[in-house]
C-alpha atoms as a PDB file:
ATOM      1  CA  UNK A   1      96.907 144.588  97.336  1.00  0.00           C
ATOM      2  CA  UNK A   2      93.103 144.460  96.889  1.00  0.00           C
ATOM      3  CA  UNK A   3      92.120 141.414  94.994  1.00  0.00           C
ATOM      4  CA  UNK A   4      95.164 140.104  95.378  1.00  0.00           C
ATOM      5  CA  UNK A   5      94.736 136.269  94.087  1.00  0.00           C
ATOM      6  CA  UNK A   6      95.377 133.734  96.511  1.00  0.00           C
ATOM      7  CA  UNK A   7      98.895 131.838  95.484  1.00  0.00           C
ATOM      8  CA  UNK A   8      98.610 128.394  93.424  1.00  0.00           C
ATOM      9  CA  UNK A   9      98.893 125.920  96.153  1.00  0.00           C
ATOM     10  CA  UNK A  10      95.944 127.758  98.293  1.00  0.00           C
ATOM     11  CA  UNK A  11      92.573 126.086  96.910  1.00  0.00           C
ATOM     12  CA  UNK A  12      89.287 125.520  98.555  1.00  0.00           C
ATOM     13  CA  UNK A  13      87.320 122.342  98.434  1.00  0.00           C
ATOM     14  CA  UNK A  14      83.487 122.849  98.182  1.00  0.00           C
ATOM     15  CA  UNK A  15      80.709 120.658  97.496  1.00  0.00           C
ATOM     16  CA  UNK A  16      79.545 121.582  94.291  1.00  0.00           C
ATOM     17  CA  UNK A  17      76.243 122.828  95.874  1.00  0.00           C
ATOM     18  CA  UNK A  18      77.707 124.700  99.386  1.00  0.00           C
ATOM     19  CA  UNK A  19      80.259 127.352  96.552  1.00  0.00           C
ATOM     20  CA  UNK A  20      81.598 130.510  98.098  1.00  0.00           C
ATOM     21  CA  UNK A  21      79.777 133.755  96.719  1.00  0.00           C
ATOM     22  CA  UNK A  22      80.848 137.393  96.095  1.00  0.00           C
ATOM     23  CA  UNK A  23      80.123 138.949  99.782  1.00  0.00           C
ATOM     24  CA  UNK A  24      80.731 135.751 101.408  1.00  0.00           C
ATOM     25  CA  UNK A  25      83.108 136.443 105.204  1.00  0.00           C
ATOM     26  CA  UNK A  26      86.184 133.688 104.800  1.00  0.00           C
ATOM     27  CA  UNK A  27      88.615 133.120 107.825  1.00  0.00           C
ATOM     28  CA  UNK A  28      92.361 133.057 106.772  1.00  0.00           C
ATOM     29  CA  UNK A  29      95.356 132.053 109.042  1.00  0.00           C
ATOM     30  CA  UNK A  30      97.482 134.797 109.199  1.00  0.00           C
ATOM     31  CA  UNK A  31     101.188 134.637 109.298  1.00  0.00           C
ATOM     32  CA  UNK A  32     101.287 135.929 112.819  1.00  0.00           C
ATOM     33  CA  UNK A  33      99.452 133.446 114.195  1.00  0.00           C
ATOM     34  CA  UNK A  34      95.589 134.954 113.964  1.00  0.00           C
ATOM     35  CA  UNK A  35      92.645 134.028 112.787  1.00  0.00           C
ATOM     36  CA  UNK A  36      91.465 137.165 110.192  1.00  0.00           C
ATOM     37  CA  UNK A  37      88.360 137.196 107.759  1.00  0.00           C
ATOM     38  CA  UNK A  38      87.855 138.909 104.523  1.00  0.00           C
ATOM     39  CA  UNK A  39      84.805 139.137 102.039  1.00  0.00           C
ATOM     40  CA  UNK A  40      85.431 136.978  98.679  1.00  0.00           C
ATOM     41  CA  UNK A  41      85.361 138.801  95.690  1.00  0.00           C
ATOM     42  CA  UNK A  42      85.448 135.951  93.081  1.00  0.00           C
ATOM     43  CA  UNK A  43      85.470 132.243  93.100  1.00  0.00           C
ATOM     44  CA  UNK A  44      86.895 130.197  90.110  1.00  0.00           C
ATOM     45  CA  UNK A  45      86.922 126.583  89.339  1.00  0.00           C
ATOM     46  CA  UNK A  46      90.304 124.782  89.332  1.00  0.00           C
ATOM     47  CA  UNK A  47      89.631 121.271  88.936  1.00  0.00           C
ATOM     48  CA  UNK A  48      88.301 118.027  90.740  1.00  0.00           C
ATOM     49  CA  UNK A  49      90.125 116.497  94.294  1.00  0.00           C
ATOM     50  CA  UNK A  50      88.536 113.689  96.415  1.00  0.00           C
ATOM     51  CA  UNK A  51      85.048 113.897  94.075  1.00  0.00           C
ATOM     52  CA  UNK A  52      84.804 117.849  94.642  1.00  0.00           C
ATOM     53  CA  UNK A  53      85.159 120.644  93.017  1.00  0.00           C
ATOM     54  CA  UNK A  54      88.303 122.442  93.593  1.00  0.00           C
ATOM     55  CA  UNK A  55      88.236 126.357  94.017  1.00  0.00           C
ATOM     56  CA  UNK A  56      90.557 129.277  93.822  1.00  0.00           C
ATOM     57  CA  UNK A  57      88.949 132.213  95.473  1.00  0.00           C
ATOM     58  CA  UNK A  58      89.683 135.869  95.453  1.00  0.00           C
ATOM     59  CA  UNK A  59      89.649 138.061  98.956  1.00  0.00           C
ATOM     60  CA  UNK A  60      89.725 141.300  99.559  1.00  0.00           C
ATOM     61  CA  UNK A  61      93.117 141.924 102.015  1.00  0.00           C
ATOM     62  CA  UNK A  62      95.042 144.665 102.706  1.00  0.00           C
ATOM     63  CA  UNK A  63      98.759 144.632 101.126  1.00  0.00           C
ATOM     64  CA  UNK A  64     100.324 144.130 105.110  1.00  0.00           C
ATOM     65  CA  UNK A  65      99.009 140.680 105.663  1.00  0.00           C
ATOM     66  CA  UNK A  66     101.357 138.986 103.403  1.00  0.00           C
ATOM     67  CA  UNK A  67     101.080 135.207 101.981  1.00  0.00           C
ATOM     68  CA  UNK A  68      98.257 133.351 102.969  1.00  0.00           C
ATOM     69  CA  UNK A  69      98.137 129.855 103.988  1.00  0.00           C
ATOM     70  CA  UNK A  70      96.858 126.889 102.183  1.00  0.00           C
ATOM     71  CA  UNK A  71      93.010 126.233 101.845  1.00  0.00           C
ATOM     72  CA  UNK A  72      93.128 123.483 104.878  1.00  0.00           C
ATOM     73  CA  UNK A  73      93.009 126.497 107.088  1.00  0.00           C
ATOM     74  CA  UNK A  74      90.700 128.718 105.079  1.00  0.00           C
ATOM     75  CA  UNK A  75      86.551 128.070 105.997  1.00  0.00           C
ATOM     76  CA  UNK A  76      83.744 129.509 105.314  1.00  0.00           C
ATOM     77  CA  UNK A  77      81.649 131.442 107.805  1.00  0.00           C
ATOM     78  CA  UNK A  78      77.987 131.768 107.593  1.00  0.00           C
ATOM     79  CA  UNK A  79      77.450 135.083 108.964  1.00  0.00           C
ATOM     80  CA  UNK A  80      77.147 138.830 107.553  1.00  0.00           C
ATOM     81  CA  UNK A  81      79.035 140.424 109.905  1.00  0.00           C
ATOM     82  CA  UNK A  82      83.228 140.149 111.033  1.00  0.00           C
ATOM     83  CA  UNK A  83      82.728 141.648 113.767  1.00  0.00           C
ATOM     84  CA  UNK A  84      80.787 137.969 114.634  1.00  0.00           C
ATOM     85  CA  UNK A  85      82.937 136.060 113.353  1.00  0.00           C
ATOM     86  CA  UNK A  86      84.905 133.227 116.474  1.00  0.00           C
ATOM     87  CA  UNK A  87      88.472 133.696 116.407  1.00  0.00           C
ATOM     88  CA  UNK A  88      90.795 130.602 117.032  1.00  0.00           C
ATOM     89  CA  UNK A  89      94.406 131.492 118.127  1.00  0.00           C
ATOM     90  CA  UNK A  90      96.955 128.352 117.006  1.00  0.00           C
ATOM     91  CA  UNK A  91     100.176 127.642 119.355  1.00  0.00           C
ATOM     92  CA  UNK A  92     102.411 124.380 118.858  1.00  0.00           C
ATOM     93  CA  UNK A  93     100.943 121.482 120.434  1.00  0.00           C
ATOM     94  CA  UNK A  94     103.779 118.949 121.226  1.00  0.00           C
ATOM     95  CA  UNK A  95     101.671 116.377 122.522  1.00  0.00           C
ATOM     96  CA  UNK A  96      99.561 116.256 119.608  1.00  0.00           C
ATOM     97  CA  UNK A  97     102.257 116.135 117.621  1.00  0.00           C
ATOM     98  CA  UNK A  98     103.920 113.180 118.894  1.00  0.00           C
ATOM     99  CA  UNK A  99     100.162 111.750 119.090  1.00  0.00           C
ATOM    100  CA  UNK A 100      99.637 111.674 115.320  1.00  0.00           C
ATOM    101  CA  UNK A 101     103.331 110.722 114.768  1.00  0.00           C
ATOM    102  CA  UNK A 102     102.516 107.621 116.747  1.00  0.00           C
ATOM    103  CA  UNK A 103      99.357 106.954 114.578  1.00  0.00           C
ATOM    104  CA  UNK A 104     101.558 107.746 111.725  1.00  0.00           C
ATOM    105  CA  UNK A 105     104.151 105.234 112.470  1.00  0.00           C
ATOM    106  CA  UNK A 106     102.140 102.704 112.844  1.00  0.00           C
ATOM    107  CA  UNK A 107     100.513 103.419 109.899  1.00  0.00           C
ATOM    108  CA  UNK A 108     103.953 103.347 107.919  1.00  0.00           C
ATOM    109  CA  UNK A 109     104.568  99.394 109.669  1.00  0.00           C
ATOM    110  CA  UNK A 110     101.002  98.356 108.037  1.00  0.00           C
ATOM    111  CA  UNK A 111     101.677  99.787 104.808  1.00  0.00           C
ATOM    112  CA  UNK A 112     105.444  98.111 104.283  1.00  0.00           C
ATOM    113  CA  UNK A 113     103.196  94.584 105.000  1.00  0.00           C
ATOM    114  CA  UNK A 114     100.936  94.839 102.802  1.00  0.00           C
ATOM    115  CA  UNK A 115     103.622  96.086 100.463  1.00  0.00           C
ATOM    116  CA  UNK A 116     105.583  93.148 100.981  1.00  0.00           C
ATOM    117  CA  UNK A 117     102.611  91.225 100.137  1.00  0.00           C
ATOM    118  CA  UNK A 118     102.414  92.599  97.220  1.00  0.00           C
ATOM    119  CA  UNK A 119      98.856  94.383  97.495  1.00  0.00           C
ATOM    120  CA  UNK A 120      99.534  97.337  95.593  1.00  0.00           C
ATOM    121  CA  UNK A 121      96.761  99.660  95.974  1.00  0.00           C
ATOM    122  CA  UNK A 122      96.189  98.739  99.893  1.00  0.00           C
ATOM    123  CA  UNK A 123      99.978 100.080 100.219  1.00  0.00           C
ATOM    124  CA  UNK A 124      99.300 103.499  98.626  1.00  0.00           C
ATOM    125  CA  UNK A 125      96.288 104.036 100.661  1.00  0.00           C
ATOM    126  CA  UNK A 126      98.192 103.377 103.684  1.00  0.00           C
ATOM    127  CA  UNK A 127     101.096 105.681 102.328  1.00  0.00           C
ATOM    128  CA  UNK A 128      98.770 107.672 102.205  1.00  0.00           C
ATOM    129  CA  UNK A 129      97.271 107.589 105.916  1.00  0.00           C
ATOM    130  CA  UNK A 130     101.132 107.810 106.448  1.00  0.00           C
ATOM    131  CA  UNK A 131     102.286 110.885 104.781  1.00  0.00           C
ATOM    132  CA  UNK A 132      98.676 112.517 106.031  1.00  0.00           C
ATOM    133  CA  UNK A 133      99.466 111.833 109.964  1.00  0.00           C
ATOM    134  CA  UNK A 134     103.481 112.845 109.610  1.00  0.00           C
ATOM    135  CA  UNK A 135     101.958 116.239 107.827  1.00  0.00           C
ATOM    136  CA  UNK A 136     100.065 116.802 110.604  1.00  0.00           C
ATOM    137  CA  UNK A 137     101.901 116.140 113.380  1.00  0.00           C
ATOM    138  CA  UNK A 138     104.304 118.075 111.859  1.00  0.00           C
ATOM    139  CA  UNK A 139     102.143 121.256 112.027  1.00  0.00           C
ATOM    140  CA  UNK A 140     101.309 120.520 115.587  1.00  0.00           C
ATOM    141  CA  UNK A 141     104.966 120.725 116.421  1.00  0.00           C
ATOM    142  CA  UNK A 142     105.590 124.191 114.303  1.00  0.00           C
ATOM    143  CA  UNK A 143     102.836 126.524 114.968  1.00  0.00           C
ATOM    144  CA  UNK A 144      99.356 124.298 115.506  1.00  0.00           C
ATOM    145  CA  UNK A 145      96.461 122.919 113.715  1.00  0.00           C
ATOM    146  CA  UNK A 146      93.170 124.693 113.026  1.00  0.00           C
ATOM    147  CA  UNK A 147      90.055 122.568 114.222  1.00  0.00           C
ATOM    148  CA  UNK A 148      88.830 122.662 110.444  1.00  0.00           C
ATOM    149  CA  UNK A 149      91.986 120.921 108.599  1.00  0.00           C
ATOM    150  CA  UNK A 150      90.956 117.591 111.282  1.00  0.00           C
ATOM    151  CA  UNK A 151      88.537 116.909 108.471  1.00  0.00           C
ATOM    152  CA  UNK A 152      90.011 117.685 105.352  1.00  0.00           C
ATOM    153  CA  UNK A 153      92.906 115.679 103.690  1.00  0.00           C
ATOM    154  CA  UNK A 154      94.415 117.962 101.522  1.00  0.00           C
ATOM    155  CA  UNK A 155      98.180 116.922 102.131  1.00  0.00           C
ATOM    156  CA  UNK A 156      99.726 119.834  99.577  1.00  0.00           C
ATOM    157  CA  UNK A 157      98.352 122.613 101.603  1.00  0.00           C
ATOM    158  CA  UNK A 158      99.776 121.107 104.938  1.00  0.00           C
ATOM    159  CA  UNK A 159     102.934 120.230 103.244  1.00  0.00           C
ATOM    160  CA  UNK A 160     103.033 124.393 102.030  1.00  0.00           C
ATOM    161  CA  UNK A 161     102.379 124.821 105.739  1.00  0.00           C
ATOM    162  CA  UNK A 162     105.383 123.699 107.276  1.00  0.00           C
ATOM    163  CA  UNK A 163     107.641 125.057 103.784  1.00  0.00           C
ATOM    164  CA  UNK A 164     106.587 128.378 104.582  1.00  0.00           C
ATOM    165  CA  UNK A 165     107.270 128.438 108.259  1.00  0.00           C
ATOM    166  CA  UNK A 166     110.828 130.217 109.269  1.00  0.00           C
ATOM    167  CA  UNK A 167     113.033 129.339 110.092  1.00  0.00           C
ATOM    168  CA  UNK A 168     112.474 126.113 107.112  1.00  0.00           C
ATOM    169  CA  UNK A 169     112.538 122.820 108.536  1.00  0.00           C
ATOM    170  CA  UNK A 170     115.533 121.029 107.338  1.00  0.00           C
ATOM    171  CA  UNK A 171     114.923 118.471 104.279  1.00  0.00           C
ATOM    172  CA  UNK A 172     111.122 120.293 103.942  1.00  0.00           C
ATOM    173  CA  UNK A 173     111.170 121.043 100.486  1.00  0.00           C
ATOM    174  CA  UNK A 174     110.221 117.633  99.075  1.00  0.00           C
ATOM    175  CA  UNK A 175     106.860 117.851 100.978  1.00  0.00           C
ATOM    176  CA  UNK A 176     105.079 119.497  98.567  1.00  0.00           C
ATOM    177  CA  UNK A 177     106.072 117.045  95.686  1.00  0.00           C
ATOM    178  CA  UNK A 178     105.596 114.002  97.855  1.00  0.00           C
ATOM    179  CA  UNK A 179     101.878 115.255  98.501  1.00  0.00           C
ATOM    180  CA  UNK A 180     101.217 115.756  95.180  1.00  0.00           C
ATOM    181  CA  UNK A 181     102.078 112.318  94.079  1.00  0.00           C
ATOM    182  CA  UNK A 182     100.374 110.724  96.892  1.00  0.00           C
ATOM    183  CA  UNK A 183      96.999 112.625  96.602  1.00  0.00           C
ATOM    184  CA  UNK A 184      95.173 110.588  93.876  1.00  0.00           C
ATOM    185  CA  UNK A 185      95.331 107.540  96.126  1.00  0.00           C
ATOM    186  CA  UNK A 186      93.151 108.449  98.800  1.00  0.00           C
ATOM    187  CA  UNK A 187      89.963 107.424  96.875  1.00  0.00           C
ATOM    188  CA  UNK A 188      91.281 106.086  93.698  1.00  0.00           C
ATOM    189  CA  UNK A 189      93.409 102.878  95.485  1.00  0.00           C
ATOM    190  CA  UNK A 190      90.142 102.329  97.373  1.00  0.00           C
ATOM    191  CA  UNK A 191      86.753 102.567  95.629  1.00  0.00           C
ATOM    192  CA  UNK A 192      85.861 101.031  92.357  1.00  0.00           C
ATOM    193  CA  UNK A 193      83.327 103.284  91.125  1.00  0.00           C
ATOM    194  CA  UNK A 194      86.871 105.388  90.671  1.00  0.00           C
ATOM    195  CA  UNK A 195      87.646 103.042  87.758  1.00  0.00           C
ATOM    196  CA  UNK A 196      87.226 103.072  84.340  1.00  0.00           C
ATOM    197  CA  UNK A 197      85.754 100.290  82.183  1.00  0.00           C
ATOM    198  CA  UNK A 198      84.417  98.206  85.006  1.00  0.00           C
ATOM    199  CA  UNK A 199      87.648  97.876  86.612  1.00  0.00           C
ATOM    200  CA  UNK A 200      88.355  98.028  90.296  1.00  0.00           C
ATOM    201  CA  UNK A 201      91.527  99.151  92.046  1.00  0.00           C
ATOM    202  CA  UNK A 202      92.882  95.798  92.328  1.00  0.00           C
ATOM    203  CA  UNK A 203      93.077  95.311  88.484  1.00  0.00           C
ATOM    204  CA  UNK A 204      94.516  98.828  88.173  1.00  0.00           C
ATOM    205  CA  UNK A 205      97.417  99.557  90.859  1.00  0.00           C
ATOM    206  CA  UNK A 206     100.584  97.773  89.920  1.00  0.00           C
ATOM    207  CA  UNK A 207     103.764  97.436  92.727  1.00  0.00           C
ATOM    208  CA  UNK A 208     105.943 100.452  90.619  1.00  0.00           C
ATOM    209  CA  UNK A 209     103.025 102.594  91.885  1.00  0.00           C
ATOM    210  CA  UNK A 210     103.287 101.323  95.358  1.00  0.00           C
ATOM    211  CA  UNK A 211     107.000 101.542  95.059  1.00  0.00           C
ATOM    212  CA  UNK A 212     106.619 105.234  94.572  1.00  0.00           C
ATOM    213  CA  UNK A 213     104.109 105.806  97.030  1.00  0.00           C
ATOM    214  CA  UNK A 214     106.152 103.701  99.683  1.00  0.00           C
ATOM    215  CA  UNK A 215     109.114 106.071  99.091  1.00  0.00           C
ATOM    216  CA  UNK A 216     107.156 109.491  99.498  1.00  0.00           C
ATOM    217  CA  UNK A 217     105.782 107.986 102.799  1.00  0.00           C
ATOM    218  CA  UNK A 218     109.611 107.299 103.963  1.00  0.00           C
ATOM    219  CA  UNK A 219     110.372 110.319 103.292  1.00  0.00           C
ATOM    220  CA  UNK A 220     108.236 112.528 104.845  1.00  0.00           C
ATOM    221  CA  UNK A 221     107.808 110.327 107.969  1.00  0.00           C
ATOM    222  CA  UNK A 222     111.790 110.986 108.353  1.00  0.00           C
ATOM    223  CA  UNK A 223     111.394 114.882 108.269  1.00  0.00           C
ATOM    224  CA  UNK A 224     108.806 114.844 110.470  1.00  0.00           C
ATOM    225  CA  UNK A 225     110.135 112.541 113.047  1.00  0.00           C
ATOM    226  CA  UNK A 226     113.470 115.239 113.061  1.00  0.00           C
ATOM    227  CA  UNK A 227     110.714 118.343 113.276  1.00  0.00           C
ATOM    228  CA  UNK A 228     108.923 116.622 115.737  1.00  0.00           C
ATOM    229  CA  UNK A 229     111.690 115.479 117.697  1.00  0.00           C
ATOM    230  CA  UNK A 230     113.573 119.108 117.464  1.00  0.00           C
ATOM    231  CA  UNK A 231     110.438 120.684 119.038  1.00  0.00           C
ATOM    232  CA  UNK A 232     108.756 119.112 121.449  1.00  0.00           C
ATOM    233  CA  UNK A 233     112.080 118.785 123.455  1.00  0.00           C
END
Protein backbone atom coordinates (compact mmCIF):
# COMPACT_ATOMS: atom_id res chain seq x y z
CA UNK A 1 0.00 0.00 0.00
CA UNK A 2 1.13 3.66 0.11
CA UNK A 3 4.04 4.05 2.39
CA UNK A 4 4.48 0.75 2.52
CA UNK A 5 8.07 0.32 4.40
CA UNK A 6 10.63 -1.29 2.51
CA UNK A 7 11.30 -5.01 4.16
CA UNK A 8 14.36 -5.36 6.74
CA UNK A 9 17.01 -6.66 4.50
CA UNK A 10 16.39 -3.64 1.82
CA UNK A 11 18.73 -0.68 3.15
CA UNK A 12 20.42 2.09 1.33
CA UNK A 13 23.98 3.15 1.80
CA UNK A 14 24.54 6.98 1.61
CA UNK A 15 27.31 9.15 2.40
CA UNK A 16 26.32 10.93 5.28
CA UNK A 17 26.28 14.20 3.21
CA UNK A 18 24.57 12.82 -0.41
CA UNK A 19 20.95 11.47 2.15
CA UNK A 20 17.78 10.81 0.22
CA UNK A 21 15.02 13.59 0.86
CA UNK A 22 11.18 13.61 0.96
CA UNK A 23 10.41 14.22 -2.99
CA UNK A 24 13.50 12.57 -3.99
CA UNK A 25 12.70 9.97 -7.61
CA UNK A 26 14.39 6.36 -6.47
CA UNK A 27 14.67 3.48 -9.12
CA UNK A 28 13.53 0.03 -7.73
CA UNK A 29 13.95 -3.40 -9.51
CA UNK A 30 10.77 -4.73 -9.93
CA UNK A 31 9.89 -8.33 -9.66
CA UNK A 32 9.12 -8.56 -13.32
CA UNK A 33 12.18 -7.64 -14.42
CA UNK A 34 11.80 -3.52 -14.81
CA UNK A 35 13.35 -0.80 -13.77
CA UNK A 36 10.35 1.51 -11.86
CA UNK A 37 10.86 4.81 -9.76
CA UNK A 38 8.93 6.18 -6.93
CA UNK A 39 9.23 9.49 -4.81
CA UNK A 40 10.64 8.78 -1.09
CA UNK A 41 8.52 9.73 1.53
CA UNK A 42 10.84 9.25 4.58
CA UNK A 43 14.36 8.24 5.19
CA UNK A 44 15.49 6.75 8.60
CA UNK A 45 18.81 5.87 9.97
CA UNK A 46 19.57 2.17 10.60
CA UNK A 47 23.04 1.94 11.52
CA UNK A 48 26.74 2.11 10.17
CA UNK A 49 28.17 -0.51 7.11
CA UNK A 50 31.57 -0.02 5.36
CA UNK A 51 32.04 3.68 7.30
CA UNK A 52 28.43 4.88 6.05
CA UNK A 53 25.45 5.50 7.21
CA UNK A 54 22.94 2.89 6.63
CA UNK A 55 19.30 3.93 5.54
CA UNK A 56 15.85 2.51 5.45
CA UNK A 57 13.74 4.59 3.19
CA UNK A 58 10.05 4.86 2.66
CA UNK A 59 8.46 4.99 -1.15
CA UNK A 60 5.45 5.69 -2.29
CA UNK A 61 4.24 2.29 -4.49
CA UNK A 62 1.19 1.08 -5.45
CA UNK A 63 -0.04 -2.27 -3.56
CA UNK A 64 0.54 -4.43 -7.24
CA UNK A 65 4.26 -4.16 -7.32
CA UNK A 66 4.90 -6.55 -4.60
CA UNK A 67 8.37 -7.08 -2.59
CA UNK A 68 11.07 -5.01 -3.50
CA UNK A 69 14.56 -5.95 -3.92
CA UNK A 70 17.49 -5.27 -1.77
CA UNK A 71 19.15 -1.72 -1.68
CA UNK A 72 22.14 -2.97 -4.18
CA UNK A 73 19.62 -2.36 -6.87
CA UNK A 74 17.88 0.70 -5.48
CA UNK A 75 19.79 4.37 -6.66
CA UNK A 76 19.12 7.52 -6.49
CA UNK A 77 18.22 9.70 -9.45
CA UNK A 78 18.91 13.31 -9.64
CA UNK A 79 16.10 14.51 -11.59
CA UNK A 80 12.43 15.98 -10.87
CA UNK A 81 10.71 14.28 -13.28
CA UNK A 82 9.95 10.05 -13.95
CA UNK A 83 9.04 10.55 -16.93
CA UNK A 84 13.20 11.32 -17.34
CA UNK A 85 14.23 8.93 -15.56
CA UNK A 86 16.79 5.89 -17.96
CA UNK A 87 15.34 2.61 -17.65
CA UNK A 88 17.71 -0.51 -17.52
CA UNK A 89 16.00 -3.87 -18.42
CA UNK A 90 18.11 -6.98 -16.55
CA UNK A 91 18.20 -10.56 -18.44
CA UNK A 92 20.60 -13.49 -17.19
CA UNK A 93 23.98 -13.06 -18.38
CA UNK A 94 25.70 -16.55 -18.47
CA UNK A 95 28.91 -15.38 -19.50
CA UNK A 96 29.22 -13.01 -16.82
CA UNK A 97 28.30 -15.35 -14.60
CA UNK A 98 30.82 -17.88 -15.19
CA UNK A 99 33.26 -14.70 -15.49
CA UNK A 100 32.96 -13.71 -11.83
CA UNK A 101 32.75 -17.41 -10.78
CA UNK A 102 36.20 -17.72 -12.28
CA UNK A 103 37.42 -14.58 -10.33
CA UNK A 104 35.66 -16.09 -7.46
CA UNK A 105 37.42 -19.33 -7.52
CA UNK A 106 40.44 -18.13 -7.65
CA UNK A 107 39.81 -15.99 -5.03
CA UNK A 108 38.64 -19.02 -2.76
CA UNK A 109 42.46 -20.89 -3.75
CA UNK A 110 44.22 -17.54 -2.30
CA UNK A 111 42.23 -17.37 0.69
CA UNK A 112 42.69 -21.34 1.83
CA UNK A 113 46.77 -20.22 1.52
CA UNK A 114 46.86 -17.69 3.42
CA UNK A 115 44.60 -19.61 5.76
CA UNK A 116 46.91 -22.33 5.93
CA UNK A 117 49.46 -19.89 6.81
CA UNK A 118 47.81 -18.94 9.42
CA UNK A 119 47.15 -15.11 8.52
CA UNK A 120 43.90 -14.72 9.95
CA UNK A 121 42.52 -11.51 8.92
CA UNK A 122 44.10 -11.74 5.18
CA UNK A 123 41.80 -15.05 4.98
CA UNK A 124 38.53 -13.29 5.91
CA UNK A 125 39.14 -10.54 3.54
CA UNK A 126 39.65 -12.94 0.86
CA UNK A 127 36.46 -14.93 2.07
CA UNK A 128 35.20 -12.16 1.64
CA UNK A 129 36.21 -11.25 -2.13
CA UNK A 130 34.99 -14.96 -2.33
CA UNK A 131 31.52 -15.02 -1.11
CA UNK A 132 31.15 -11.31 -2.94
CA UNK A 133 32.12 -12.78 -6.61
CA UNK A 134 29.98 -16.30 -6.07
CA UNK A 135 26.94 -13.71 -5.03
CA UNK A 136 27.32 -12.13 -8.03
CA UNK A 137 27.82 -14.43 -10.47
CA UNK A 138 25.09 -16.01 -9.08
CA UNK A 139 22.70 -13.13 -9.99
CA UNK A 140 24.13 -13.01 -13.43
CA UNK A 141 23.02 -16.56 -13.95
CA UNK A 142 19.26 -15.96 -12.40
CA UNK A 143 17.91 -12.80 -13.70
CA UNK A 144 21.08 -10.14 -14.17
CA UNK A 145 22.95 -7.49 -12.45
CA UNK A 146 22.10 -3.79 -12.37
CA UNK A 147 25.16 -1.54 -13.48
CA UNK A 148 24.90 0.17 -9.90
CA UNK A 149 25.41 -3.06 -7.50
CA UNK A 150 29.23 -3.31 -9.67
CA UNK A 151 30.17 -0.80 -7.01
CA UNK A 152 28.59 -1.58 -3.95
CA UNK A 153 29.45 -4.65 -1.71
CA UNK A 154 26.56 -5.20 0.17
CA UNK A 155 26.57 -9.15 0.09
CA UNK A 156 23.02 -9.52 2.25
CA UNK A 157 21.05 -7.75 -0.34
CA UNK A 158 22.54 -9.95 -3.22
CA UNK A 159 22.25 -12.97 -1.12
CA UNK A 160 18.10 -11.81 -0.62
CA UNK A 161 18.39 -11.57 -4.40
CA UNK A 162 18.82 -14.94 -5.44
CA UNK A 163 16.41 -16.27 -2.03
CA UNK A 164 13.67 -14.50 -3.48
CA UNK A 165 13.92 -15.63 -7.03
CA UNK A 166 11.37 -18.69 -8.00
CA UNK A 167 11.70 -21.14 -8.45
CA UNK A 168 14.51 -21.06 -5.03
CA UNK A 169 17.81 -22.18 -5.87
CA UNK A 170 18.51 -25.35 -4.11
CA UNK A 171 20.69 -25.03 -0.74
CA UNK A 172 19.98 -20.87 -1.06
CA UNK A 173 18.78 -20.25 2.21
CA UNK A 174 22.09 -20.05 4.08
CA UNK A 175 23.09 -17.04 1.87
CA UNK A 176 21.70 -14.58 3.79
CA UNK A 177 23.35 -15.79 7.12
CA UNK A 178 26.67 -16.43 5.47
CA UNK A 179 26.62 -12.63 4.28
CA UNK A 180 25.87 -11.42 7.39
CA UNK A 181 28.75 -13.00 9.13
CA UNK A 182 31.12 -12.17 6.48
CA UNK A 183 30.23 -8.41 6.14
CA UNK A 184 32.30 -6.83 8.99
CA UNK A 185 35.46 -8.09 7.31
CA UNK A 186 35.58 -6.13 4.33
CA UNK A 187 37.19 -3.10 6.10
CA UNK A 188 37.65 -4.28 9.57
CA UNK A 189 40.34 -7.40 8.55
CA UNK A 190 42.04 -4.68 6.49
CA UNK A 191 42.53 -1.14 7.85
CA UNK A 192 43.79 -0.25 11.24
CA UNK A 193 42.19 2.93 11.83
CA UNK A 194 39.14 0.16 12.25
CA UNK A 195 40.75 -0.81 15.57
CA UNK A 196 40.37 0.07 18.89
CA UNK A 197 43.13 1.03 21.34
CA UNK A 198 45.87 1.38 18.80
CA UNK A 199 45.50 -2.01 17.57
CA UNK A 200 45.66 -3.15 14.00
CA UNK A 201 43.94 -6.12 12.38
CA UNK A 202 46.78 -8.33 12.80
CA UNK A 203 46.66 -8.13 16.67
CA UNK A 204 42.87 -8.53 16.51
CA UNK A 205 41.73 -11.48 14.02
CA UNK A 206 42.41 -14.84 15.54
CA UNK A 207 42.22 -18.35 13.13
CA UNK A 208 38.45 -19.35 14.89
CA UNK A 209 37.41 -16.17 13.02
CA UNK A 210 39.02 -17.22 9.85
CA UNK A 211 37.73 -20.67 10.45
CA UNK A 212 34.26 -19.27 10.27
CA UNK A 213 34.76 -17.05 7.53
CA UNK A 214 36.55 -19.92 5.47
CA UNK A 215 33.39 -22.04 5.92
CA UNK A 216 30.75 -19.33 4.76
CA UNK A 217 33.01 -18.86 1.65
CA UNK A 218 32.75 -22.85 0.98
CA UNK A 219 29.58 -22.69 1.19
CA UNK A 220 28.29 -20.28 -0.90
CA UNK A 221 30.93 -20.87 -3.63
CA UNK A 222 29.24 -24.56 -3.75
CA UNK A 223 25.64 -23.14 -4.37
CA UNK A 224 26.70 -20.98 -6.76
CA UNK A 225 28.87 -23.20 -8.78
CA UNK A 226 25.37 -25.68 -8.94
CA UNK A 227 23.23 -22.26 -9.93
CA UNK A 228 25.71 -21.33 -12.22
CA UNK A 229 26.28 -24.54 -13.69
CA UNK A 230 22.27 -25.35 -13.91
CA UNK A 231 21.87 -22.15 -16.00
CA UNK A 232 24.17 -21.29 -18.26
CA UNK A 233 23.82 -24.82 -19.87
Amino acid sequence: QIGQVIPDHVEMQKHENNLFHSNDWVGYLHKDGQIRFAKVMACEITGEYASQSVYRILIDIDEEDGILVPASEIFKLVMTEQDDAPIETLYPDPEEAKRWLRQAKSDYQAMNVVYKAELPCQACFLAHETIEKALKAGCYALFGLHSGSLTVHHLYGLACDIVNHKPKPEGADILPTCARSIKDHYLNSRFPNRCPNMKAPVDIYRMNLAEDAVKCAKKVLEIVKSIVQKNTN
